[in-house]
C-alpha atoms as a PDB file:
ATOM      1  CA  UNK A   1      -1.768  48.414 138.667  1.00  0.00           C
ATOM      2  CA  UNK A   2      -2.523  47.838 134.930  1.00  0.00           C
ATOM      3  CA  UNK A   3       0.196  49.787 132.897  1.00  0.00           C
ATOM      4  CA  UNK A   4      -1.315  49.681 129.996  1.00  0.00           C
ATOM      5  CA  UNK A   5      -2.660  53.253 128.614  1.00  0.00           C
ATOM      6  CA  UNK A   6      -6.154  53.828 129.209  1.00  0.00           C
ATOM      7  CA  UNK A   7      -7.980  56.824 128.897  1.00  0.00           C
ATOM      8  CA  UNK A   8      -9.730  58.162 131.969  1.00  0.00           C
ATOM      9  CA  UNK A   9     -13.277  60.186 131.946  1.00  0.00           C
ATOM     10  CA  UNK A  10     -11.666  63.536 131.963  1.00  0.00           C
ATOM     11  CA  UNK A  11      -9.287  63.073 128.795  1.00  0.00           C
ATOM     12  CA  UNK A  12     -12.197  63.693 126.490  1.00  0.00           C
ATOM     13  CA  UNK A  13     -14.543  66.109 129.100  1.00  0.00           C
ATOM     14  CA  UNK A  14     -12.692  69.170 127.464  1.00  0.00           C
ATOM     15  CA  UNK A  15     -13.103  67.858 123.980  1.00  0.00           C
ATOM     16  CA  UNK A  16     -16.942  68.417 123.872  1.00  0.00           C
ATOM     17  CA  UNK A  17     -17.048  70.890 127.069  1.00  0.00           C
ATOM     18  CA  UNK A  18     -16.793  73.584 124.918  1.00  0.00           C
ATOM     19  CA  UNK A  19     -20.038  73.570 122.978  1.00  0.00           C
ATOM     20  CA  UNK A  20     -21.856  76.836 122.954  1.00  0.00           C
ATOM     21  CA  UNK A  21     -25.486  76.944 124.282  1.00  0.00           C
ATOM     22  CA  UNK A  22     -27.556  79.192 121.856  1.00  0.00           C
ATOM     23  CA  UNK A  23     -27.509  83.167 123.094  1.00  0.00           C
ATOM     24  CA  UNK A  24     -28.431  86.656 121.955  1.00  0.00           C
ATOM     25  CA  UNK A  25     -27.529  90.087 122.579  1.00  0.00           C
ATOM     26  CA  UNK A  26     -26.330  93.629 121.242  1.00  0.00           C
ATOM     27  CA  UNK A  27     -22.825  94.309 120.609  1.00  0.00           C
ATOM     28  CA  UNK A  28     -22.165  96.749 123.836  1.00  0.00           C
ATOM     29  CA  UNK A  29     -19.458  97.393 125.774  1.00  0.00           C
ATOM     30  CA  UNK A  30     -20.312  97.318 129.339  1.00  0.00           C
ATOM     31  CA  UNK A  31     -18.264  95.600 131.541  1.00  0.00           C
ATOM     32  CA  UNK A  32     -20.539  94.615 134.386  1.00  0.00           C
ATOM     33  CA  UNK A  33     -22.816  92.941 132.043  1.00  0.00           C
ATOM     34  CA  UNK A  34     -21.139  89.572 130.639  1.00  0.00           C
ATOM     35  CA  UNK A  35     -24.099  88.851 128.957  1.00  0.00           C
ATOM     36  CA  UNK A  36     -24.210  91.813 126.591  1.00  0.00           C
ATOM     37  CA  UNK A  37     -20.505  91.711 125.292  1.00  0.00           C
ATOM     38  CA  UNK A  38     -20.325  89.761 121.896  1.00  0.00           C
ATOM     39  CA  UNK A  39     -16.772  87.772 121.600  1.00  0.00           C
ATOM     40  CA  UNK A  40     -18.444  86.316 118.421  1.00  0.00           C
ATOM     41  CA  UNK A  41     -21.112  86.013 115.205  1.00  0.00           C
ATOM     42  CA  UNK A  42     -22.060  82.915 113.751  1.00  0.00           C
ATOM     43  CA  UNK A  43     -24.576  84.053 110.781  1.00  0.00           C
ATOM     44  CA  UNK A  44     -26.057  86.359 112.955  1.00  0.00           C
ATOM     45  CA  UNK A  45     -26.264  84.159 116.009  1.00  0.00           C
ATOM     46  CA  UNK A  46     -23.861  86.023 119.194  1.00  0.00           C
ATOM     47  CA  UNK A  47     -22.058  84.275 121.310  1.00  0.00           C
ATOM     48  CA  UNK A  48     -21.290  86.074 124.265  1.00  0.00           C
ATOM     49  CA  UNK A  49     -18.524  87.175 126.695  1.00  0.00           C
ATOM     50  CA  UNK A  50     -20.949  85.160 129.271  1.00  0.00           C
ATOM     51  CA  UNK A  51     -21.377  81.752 127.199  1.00  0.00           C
ATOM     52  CA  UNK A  52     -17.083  82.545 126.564  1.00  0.00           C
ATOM     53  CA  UNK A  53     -16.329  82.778 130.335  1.00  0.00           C
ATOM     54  CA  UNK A  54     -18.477  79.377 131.505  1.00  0.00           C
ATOM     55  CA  UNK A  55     -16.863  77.254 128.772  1.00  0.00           C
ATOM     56  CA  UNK A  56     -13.259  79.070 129.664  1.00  0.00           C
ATOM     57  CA  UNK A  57     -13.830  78.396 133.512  1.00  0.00           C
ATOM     58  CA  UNK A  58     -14.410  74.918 133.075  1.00  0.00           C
ATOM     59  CA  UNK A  59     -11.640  74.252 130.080  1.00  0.00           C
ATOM     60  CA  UNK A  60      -9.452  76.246 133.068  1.00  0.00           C
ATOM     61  CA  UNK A  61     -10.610  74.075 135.868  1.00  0.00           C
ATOM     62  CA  UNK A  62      -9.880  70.718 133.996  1.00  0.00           C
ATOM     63  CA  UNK A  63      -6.092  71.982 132.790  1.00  0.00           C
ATOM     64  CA  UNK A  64      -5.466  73.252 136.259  1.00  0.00           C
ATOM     65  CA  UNK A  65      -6.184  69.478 137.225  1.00  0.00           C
ATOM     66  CA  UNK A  66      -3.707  68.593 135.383  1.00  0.00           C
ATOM     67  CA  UNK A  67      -1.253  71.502 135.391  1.00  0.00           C
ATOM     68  CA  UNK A  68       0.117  73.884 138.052  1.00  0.00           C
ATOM     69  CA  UNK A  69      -1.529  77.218 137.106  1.00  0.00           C
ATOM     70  CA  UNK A  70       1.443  78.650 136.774  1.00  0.00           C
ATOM     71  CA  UNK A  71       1.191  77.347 133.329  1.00  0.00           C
ATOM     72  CA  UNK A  72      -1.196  80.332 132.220  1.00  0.00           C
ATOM     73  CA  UNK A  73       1.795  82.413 132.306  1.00  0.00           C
ATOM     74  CA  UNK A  74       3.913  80.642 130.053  1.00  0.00           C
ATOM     75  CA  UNK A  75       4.746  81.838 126.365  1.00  0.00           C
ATOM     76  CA  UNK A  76       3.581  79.116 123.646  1.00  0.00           C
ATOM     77  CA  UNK A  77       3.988  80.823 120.107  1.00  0.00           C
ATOM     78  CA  UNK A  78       4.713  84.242 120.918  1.00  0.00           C
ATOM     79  CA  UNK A  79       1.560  84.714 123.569  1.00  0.00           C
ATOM     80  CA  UNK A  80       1.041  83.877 126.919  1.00  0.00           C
ATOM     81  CA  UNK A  81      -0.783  80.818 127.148  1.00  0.00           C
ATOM     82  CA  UNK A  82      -3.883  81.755 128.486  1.00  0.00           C
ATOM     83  CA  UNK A  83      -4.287  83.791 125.704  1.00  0.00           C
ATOM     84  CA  UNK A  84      -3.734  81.591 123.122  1.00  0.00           C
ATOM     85  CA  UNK A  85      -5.885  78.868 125.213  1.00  0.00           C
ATOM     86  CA  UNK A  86      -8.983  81.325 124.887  1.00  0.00           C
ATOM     87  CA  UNK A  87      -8.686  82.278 121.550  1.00  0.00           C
ATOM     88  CA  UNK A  88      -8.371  78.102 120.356  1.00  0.00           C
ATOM     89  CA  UNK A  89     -11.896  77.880 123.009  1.00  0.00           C
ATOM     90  CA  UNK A  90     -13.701  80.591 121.111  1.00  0.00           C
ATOM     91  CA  UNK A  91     -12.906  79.036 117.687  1.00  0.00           C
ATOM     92  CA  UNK A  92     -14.345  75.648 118.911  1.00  0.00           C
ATOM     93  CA  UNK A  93     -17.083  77.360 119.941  1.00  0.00           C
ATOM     94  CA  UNK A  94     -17.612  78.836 116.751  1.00  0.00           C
ATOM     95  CA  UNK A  95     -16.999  75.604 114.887  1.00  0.00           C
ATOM     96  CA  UNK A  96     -19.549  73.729 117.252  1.00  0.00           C
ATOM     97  CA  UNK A  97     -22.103  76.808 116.814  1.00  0.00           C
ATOM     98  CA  UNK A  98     -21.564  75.602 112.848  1.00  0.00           C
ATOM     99  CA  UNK A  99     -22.019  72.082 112.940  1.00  0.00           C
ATOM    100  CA  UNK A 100     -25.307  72.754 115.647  1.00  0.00           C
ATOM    101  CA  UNK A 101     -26.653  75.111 112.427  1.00  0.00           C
ATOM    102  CA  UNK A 102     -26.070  72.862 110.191  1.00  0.00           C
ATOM    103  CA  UNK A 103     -27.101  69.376 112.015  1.00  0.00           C
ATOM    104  CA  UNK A 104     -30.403  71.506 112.737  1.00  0.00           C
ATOM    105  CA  UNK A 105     -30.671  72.736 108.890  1.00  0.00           C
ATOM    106  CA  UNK A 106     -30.666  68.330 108.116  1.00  0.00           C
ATOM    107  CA  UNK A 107     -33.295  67.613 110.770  1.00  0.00           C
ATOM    108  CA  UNK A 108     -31.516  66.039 112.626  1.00  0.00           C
ATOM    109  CA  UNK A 109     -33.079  65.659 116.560  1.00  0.00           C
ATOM    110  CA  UNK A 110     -31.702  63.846 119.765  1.00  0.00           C
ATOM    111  CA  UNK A 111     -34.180  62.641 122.586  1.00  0.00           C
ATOM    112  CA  UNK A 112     -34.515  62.561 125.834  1.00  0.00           C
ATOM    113  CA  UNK A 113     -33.922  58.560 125.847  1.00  0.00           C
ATOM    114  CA  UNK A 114     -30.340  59.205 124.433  1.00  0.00           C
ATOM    115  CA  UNK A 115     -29.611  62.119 126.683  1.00  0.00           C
ATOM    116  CA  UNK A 116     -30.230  59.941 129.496  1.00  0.00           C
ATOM    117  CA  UNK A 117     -28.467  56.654 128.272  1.00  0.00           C
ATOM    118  CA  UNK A 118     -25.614  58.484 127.311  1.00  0.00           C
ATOM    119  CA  UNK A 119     -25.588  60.097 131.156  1.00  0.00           C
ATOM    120  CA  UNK A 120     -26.001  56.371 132.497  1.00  0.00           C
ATOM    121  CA  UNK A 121     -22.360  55.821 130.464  1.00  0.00           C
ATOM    122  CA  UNK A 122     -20.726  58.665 132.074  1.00  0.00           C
ATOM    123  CA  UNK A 123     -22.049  57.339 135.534  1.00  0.00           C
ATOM    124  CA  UNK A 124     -20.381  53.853 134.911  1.00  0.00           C
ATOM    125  CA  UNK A 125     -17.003  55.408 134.488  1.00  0.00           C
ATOM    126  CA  UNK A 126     -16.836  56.430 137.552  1.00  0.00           C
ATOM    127  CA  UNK A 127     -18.654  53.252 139.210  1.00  0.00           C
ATOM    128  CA  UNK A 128     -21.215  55.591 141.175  1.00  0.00           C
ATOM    129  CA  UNK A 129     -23.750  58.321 141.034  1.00  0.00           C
ATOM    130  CA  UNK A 130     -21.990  60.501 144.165  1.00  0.00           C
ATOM    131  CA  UNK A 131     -18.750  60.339 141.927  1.00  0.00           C
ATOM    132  CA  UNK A 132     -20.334  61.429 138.884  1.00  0.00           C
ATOM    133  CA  UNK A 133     -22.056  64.513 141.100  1.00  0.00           C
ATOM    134  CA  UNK A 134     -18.234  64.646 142.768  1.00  0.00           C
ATOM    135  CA  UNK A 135     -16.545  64.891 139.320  1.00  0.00           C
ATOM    136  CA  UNK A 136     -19.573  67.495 138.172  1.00  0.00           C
ATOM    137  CA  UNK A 137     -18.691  69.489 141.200  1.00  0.00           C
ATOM    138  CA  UNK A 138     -14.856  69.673 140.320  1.00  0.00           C
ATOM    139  CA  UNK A 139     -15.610  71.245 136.815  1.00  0.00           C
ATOM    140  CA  UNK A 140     -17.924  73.700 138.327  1.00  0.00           C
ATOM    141  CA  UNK A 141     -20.667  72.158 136.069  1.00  0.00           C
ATOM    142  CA  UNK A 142     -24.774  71.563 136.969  1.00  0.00           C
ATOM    143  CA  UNK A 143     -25.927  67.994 135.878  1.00  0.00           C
ATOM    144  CA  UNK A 144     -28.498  70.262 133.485  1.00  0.00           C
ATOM    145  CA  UNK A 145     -25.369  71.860 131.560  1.00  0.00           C
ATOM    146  CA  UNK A 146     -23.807  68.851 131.707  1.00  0.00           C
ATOM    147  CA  UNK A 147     -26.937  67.153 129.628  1.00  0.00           C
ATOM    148  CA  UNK A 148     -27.457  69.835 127.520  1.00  0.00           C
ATOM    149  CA  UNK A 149     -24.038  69.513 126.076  1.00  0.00           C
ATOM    150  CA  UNK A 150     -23.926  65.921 125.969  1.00  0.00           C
ATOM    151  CA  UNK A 151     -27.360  66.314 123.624  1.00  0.00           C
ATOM    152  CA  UNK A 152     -25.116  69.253 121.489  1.00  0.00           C
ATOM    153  CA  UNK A 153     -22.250  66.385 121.216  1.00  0.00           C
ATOM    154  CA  UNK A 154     -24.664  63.436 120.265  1.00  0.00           C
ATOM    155  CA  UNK A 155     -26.566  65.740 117.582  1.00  0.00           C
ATOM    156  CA  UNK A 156     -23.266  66.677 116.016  1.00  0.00           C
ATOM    157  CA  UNK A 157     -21.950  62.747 116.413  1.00  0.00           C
ATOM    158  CA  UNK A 158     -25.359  61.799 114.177  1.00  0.00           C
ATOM    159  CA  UNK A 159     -24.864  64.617 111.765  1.00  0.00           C
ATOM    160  CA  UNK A 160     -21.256  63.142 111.288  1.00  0.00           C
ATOM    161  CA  UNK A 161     -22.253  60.284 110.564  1.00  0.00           C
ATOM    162  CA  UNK A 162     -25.009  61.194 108.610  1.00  0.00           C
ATOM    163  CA  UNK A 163     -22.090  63.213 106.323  1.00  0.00           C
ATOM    164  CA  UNK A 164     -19.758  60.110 106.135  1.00  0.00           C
ATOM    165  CA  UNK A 165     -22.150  57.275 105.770  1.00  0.00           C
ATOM    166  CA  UNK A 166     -21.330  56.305 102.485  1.00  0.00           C
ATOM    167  CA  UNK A 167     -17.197  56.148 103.236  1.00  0.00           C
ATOM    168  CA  UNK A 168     -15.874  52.305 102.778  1.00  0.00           C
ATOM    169  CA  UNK A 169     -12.407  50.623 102.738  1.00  0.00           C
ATOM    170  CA  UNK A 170     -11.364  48.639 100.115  1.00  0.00           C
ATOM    171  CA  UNK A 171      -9.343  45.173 100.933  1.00  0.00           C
ATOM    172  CA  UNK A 172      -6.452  46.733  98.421  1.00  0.00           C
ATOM    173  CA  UNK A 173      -6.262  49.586 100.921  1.00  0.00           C
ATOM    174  CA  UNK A 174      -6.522  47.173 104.142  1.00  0.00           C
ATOM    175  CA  UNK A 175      -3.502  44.907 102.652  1.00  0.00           C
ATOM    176  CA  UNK A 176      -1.501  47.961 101.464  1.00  0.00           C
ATOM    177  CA  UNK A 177      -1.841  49.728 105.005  1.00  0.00           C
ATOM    178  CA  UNK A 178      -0.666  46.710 106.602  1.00  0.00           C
ATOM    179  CA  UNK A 179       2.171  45.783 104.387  1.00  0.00           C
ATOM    180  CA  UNK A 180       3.262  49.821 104.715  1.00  0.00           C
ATOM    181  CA  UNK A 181       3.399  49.642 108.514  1.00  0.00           C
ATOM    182  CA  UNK A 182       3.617  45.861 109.519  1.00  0.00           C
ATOM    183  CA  UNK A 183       6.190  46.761 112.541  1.00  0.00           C
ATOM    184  CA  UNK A 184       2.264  48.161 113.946  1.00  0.00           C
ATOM    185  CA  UNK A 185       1.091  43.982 113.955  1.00  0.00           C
ATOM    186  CA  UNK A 186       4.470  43.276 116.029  1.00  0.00           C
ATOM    187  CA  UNK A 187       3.376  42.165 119.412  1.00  0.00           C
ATOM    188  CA  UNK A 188       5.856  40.418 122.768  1.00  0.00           C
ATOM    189  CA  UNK A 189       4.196  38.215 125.615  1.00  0.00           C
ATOM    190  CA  UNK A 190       5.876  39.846 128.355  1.00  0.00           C
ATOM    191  CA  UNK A 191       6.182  39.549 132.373  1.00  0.00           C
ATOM    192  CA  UNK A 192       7.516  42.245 134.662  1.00  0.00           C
ATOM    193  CA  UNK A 193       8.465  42.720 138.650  1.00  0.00           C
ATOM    194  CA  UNK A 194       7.451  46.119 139.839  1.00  0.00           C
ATOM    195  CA  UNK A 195       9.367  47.885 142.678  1.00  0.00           C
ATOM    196  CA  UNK A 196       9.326  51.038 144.230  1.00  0.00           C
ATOM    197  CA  UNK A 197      12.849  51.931 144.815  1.00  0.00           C
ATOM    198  CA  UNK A 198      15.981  51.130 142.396  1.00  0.00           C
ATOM    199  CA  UNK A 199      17.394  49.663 145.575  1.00  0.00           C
ATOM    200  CA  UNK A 200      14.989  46.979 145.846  1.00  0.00           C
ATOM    201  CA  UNK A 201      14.777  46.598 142.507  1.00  0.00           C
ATOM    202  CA  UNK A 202      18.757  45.622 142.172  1.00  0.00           C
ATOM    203  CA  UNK A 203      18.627  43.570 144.791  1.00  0.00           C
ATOM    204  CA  UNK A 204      15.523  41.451 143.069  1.00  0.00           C
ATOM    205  CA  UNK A 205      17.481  41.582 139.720  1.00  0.00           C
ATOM    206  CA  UNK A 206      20.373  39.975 141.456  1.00  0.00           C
ATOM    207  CA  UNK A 207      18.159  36.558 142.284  1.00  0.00           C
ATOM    208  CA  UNK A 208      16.689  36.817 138.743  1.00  0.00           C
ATOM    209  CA  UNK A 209      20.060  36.570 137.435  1.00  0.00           C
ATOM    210  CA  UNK A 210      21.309  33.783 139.513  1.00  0.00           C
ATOM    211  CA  UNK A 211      18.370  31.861 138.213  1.00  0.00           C
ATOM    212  CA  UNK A 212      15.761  31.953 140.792  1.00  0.00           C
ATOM    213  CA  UNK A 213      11.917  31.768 139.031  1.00  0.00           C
ATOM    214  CA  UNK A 214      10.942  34.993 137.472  1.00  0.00           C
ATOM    215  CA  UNK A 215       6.718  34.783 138.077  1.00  0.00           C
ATOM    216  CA  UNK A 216       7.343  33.423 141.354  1.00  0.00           C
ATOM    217  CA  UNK A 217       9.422  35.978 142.327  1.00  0.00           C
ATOM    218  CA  UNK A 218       6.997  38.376 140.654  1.00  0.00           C
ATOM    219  CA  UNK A 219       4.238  37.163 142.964  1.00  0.00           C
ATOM    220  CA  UNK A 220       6.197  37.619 145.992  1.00  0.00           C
ATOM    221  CA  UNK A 221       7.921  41.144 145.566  1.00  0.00           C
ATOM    222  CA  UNK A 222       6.205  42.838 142.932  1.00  0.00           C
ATOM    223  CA  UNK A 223       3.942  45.770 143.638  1.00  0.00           C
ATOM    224  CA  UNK A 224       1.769  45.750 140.950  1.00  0.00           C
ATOM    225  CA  UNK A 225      -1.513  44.104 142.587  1.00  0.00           C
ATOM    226  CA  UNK A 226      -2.155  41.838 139.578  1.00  0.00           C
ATOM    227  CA  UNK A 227       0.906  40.362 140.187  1.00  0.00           C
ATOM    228  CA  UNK A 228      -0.490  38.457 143.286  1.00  0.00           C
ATOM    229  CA  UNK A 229      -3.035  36.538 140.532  1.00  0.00           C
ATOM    230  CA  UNK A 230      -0.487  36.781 137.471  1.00  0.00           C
ATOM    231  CA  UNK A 231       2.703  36.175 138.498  1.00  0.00           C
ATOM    232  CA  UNK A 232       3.567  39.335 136.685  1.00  0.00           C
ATOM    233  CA  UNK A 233       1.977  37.897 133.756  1.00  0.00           C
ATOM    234  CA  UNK A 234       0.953  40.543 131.002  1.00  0.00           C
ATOM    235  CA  UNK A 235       0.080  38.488 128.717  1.00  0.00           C
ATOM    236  CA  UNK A 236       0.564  39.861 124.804  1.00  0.00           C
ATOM    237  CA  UNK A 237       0.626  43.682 123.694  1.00  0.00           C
ATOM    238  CA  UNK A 238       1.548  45.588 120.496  1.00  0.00           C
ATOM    239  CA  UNK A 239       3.325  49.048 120.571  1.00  0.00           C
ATOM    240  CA  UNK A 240       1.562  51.679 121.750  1.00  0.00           C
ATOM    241  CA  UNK A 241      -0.191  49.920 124.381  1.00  0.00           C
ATOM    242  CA  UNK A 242       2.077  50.425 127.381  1.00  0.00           C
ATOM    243  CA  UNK A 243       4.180  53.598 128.489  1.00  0.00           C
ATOM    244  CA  UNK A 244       6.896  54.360 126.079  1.00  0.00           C
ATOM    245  CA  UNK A 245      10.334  53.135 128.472  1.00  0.00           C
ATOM    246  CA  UNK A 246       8.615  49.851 129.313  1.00  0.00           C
ATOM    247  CA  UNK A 247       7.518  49.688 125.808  1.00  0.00           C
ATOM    248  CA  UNK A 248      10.903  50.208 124.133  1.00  0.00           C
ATOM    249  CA  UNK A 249      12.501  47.960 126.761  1.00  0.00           C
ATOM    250  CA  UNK A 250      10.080  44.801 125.765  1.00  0.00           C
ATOM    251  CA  UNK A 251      10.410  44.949 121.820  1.00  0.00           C
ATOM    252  CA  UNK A 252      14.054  45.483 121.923  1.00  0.00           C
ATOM    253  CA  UNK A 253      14.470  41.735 124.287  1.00  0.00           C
ATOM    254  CA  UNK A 254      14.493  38.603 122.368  1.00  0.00           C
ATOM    255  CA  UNK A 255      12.371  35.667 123.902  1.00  0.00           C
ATOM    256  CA  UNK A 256      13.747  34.285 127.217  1.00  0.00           C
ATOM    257  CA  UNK A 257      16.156  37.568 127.744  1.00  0.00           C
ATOM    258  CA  UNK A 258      15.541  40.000 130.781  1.00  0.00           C
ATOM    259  CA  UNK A 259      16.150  42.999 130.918  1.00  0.00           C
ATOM    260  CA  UNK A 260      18.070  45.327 132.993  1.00  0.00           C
ATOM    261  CA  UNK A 261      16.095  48.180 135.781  1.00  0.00           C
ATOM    262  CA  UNK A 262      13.826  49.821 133.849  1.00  0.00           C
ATOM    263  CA  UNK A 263      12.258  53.316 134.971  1.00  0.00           C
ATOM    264  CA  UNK A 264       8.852  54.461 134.527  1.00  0.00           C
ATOM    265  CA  UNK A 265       6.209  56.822 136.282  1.00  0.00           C
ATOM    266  CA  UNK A 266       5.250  53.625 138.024  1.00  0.00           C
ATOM    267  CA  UNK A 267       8.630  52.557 139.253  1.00  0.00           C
ATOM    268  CA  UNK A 268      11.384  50.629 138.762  1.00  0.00           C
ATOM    269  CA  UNK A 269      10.349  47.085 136.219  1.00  0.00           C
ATOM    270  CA  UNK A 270      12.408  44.151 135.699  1.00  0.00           C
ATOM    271  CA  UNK A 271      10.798  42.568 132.079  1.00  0.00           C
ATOM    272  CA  UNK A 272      10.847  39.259 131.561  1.00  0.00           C
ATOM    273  CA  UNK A 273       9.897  38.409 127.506  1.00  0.00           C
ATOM    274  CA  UNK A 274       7.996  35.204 126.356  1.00  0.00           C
ATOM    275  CA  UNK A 275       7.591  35.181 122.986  1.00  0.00           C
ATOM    276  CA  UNK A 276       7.737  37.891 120.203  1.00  0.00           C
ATOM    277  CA  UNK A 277       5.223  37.356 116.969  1.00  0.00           C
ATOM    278  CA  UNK A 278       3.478  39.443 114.364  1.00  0.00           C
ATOM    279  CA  UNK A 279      -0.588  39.460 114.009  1.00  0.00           C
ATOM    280  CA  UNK A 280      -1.532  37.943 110.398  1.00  0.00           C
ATOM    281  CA  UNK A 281      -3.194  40.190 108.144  1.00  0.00           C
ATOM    282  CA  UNK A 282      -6.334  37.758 108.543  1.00  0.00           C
ATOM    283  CA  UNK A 283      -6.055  38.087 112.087  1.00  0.00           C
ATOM    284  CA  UNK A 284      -6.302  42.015 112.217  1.00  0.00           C
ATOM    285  CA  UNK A 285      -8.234  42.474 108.981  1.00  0.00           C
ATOM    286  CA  UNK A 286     -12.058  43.422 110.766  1.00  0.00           C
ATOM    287  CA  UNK A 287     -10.205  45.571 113.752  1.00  0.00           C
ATOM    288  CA  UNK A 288      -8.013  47.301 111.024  1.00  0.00           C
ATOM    289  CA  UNK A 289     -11.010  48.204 108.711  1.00  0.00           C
ATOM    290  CA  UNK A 290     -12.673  49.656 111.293  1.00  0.00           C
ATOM    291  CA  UNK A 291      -9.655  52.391 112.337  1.00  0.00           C
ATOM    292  CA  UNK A 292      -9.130  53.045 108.935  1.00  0.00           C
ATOM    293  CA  UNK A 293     -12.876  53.826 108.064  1.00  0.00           C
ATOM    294  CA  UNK A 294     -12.707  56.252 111.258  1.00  0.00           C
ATOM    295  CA  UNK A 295     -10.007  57.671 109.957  1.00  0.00           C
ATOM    296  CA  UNK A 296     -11.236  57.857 106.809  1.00  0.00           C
ATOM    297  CA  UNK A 297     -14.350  59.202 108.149  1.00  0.00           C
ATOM    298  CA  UNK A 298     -12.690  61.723 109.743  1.00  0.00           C
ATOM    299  CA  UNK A 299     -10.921  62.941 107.359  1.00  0.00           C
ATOM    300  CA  UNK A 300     -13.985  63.534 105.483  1.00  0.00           C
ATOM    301  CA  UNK A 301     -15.422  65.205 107.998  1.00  0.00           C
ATOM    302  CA  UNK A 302     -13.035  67.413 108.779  1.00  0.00           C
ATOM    303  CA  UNK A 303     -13.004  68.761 104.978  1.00  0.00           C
ATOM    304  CA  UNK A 304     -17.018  69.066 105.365  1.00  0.00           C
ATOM    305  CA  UNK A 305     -16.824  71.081 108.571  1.00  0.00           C
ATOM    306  CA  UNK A 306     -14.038  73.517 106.882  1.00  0.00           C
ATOM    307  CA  UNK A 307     -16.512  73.704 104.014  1.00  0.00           C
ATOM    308  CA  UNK A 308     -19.271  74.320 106.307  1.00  0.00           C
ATOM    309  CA  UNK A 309     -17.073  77.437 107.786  1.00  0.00           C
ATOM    310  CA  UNK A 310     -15.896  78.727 104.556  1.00  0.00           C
ATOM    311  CA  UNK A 311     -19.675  78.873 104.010  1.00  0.00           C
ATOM    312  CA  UNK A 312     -20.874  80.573 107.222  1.00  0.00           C
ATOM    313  CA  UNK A 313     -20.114  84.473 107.980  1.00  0.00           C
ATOM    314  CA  UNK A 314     -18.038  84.941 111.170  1.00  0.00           C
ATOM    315  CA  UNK A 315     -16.697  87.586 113.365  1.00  0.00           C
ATOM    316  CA  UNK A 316     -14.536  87.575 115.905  1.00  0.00           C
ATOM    317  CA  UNK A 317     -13.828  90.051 118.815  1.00  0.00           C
ATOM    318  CA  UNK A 318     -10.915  88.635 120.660  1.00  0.00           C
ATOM    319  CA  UNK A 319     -10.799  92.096 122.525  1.00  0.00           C
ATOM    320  CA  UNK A 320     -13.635  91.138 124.380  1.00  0.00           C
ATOM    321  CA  UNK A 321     -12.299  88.113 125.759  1.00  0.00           C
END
């Protein structure tokens, strides 16, 4: 088990699930006819109760993954949360029907090439095509959707970067970030011994104590499967990188100190600490400029896209949700 934070497939699938394929239709009332009920106008463009509901049925499916559905219930600022979920849905599909208009307005074209190479990435994430169809499946989604909003995602990616090409970082602003916020560049070599129960995990504590060797021990009784080629070795990580009670545990142990049981989602940890340093500003100076140009980046962005709204005439009709 690696416990440092990584970010699985379906962290980001709601982030661009909600792009709006391009519809029409007349602003009707009629119930039994999805299609024909306008929740929104983007300069004349409708998007209706029908685009609304796919995009809301798969957002749904993927929180529900995540969430007992019980959570729709709940009050979050006053509404229930299901209605507050659909409303923030329709205005990202009335921000991504913007950007489309405006990434078609500068020309700007994806092909079939990057379509597919961008499908072949999704596909490697989960290590096989009858996952990929499996995981489609799950959100309720055909592979032909799927596509057509990965080309909607790529055309808006270009058009952002198209926007913020020009953005740099100066090395005044590089050595100013990382004198403002230097306890980022800290950084502890670290081993641990993962157990399932606190009972175990006493008992191994005990021998660590009385001075029997940590890795070896680590190798034997840990269950974290790398430990078996490690020796519980995790080599060197900054904060941020592993789950906050580990985290907190590490930085606060000098070099050569271990700590006491230490609970997690995983289980109980026993952390052993190796050495404690700080990155030098040369060291970090290429992987810092390029966070703070995509910050920077979007930052800019975001001001262009609130321009872009500010420019664009839009009605809602939250009733028809």
């Amino acid at each position: 088990m690696n416990h440092k934070k990584l970010l699985g497939a379906t962290a980001v699938i709601v982030a661009f699930m909600v792009f709006a394929a391009s519809g029409c239709g007349i602003v009707k009332v009629k119930p039994q006819d999805a299609g024909k009920i306008i929740v929104a106008v983007v300069d004349g463009e409708n998007i209706t109760k029908a685009e609304f509901d796919k995009i809301f049925e798969i957002f749904k499916t993927q929180v529900e993954l995540n969430q007992d559905s019980s959570i729709w219930d709940k009050e979050y600022e006053g509404k229930k949360y299901i209605d507050l979920a659909k409303e923030q849905v329709l205005d990202q599909m009335i921000g991504d029907r913007v950007q489309l208009r405006k990434a078609n307005e500068l020309g700007i074209a994806v092909s079939d090439e990057e379509v597919n190479a961008e499908v072949d990435k999704w596909k490697k994430l989960f290590n096989s095509d009858e996952k990929y169809i499996e995981f489609l499946t799950t959100l309720k989604m055909e592979e032909a959707y799927f596509k057509d909003n990965l080309k909607k995602d790529l055309m808006i990616n270009k058009m952002k970067e198209k926007l913020t090409q020009s953005v740099e970082i100066t090395d005044t602003e590089l050595a100013d970030y990382y004198n403002s916020h230097m306890n980022l560049f800290y950084k502890v070599k670290a081993s641990h011994i993962l157990l399932d129960t606190e009972e175990e995990a006493k008992k191994i504590l005990e021998r660590v104590k009385a001075g029997e060797d940590f890795n070896a021990l680590a190798k034997e009784f840990s269950t974290d499967p790398s430990a078996k080629e490690n020796s519980g070795s995790l080599g060197y990580f900054r904060h941020g990188e592993m789950v906050e009670p580990f985290e907190q545990a590490a930085f606060a142990l000098k070099p050569g100190e271990v700590s006491d049981l230490v609970k997690s989602d995983y289980g109980y940890h026993i952390i052993k600490v190796e050495d404690k340093t700080i990155d030098k500003f040369e060291d970090v100076k290429d992987e810092l400029k390029n966070t703070l140009i995509t910050d920077k980046k979007n930052q800019n962005y975001s001001t262009s896209l609130e321009e872009m709204k500010s420019k664009a005439k839009i009605e809602k009709f939250p009733k028809n949700l």
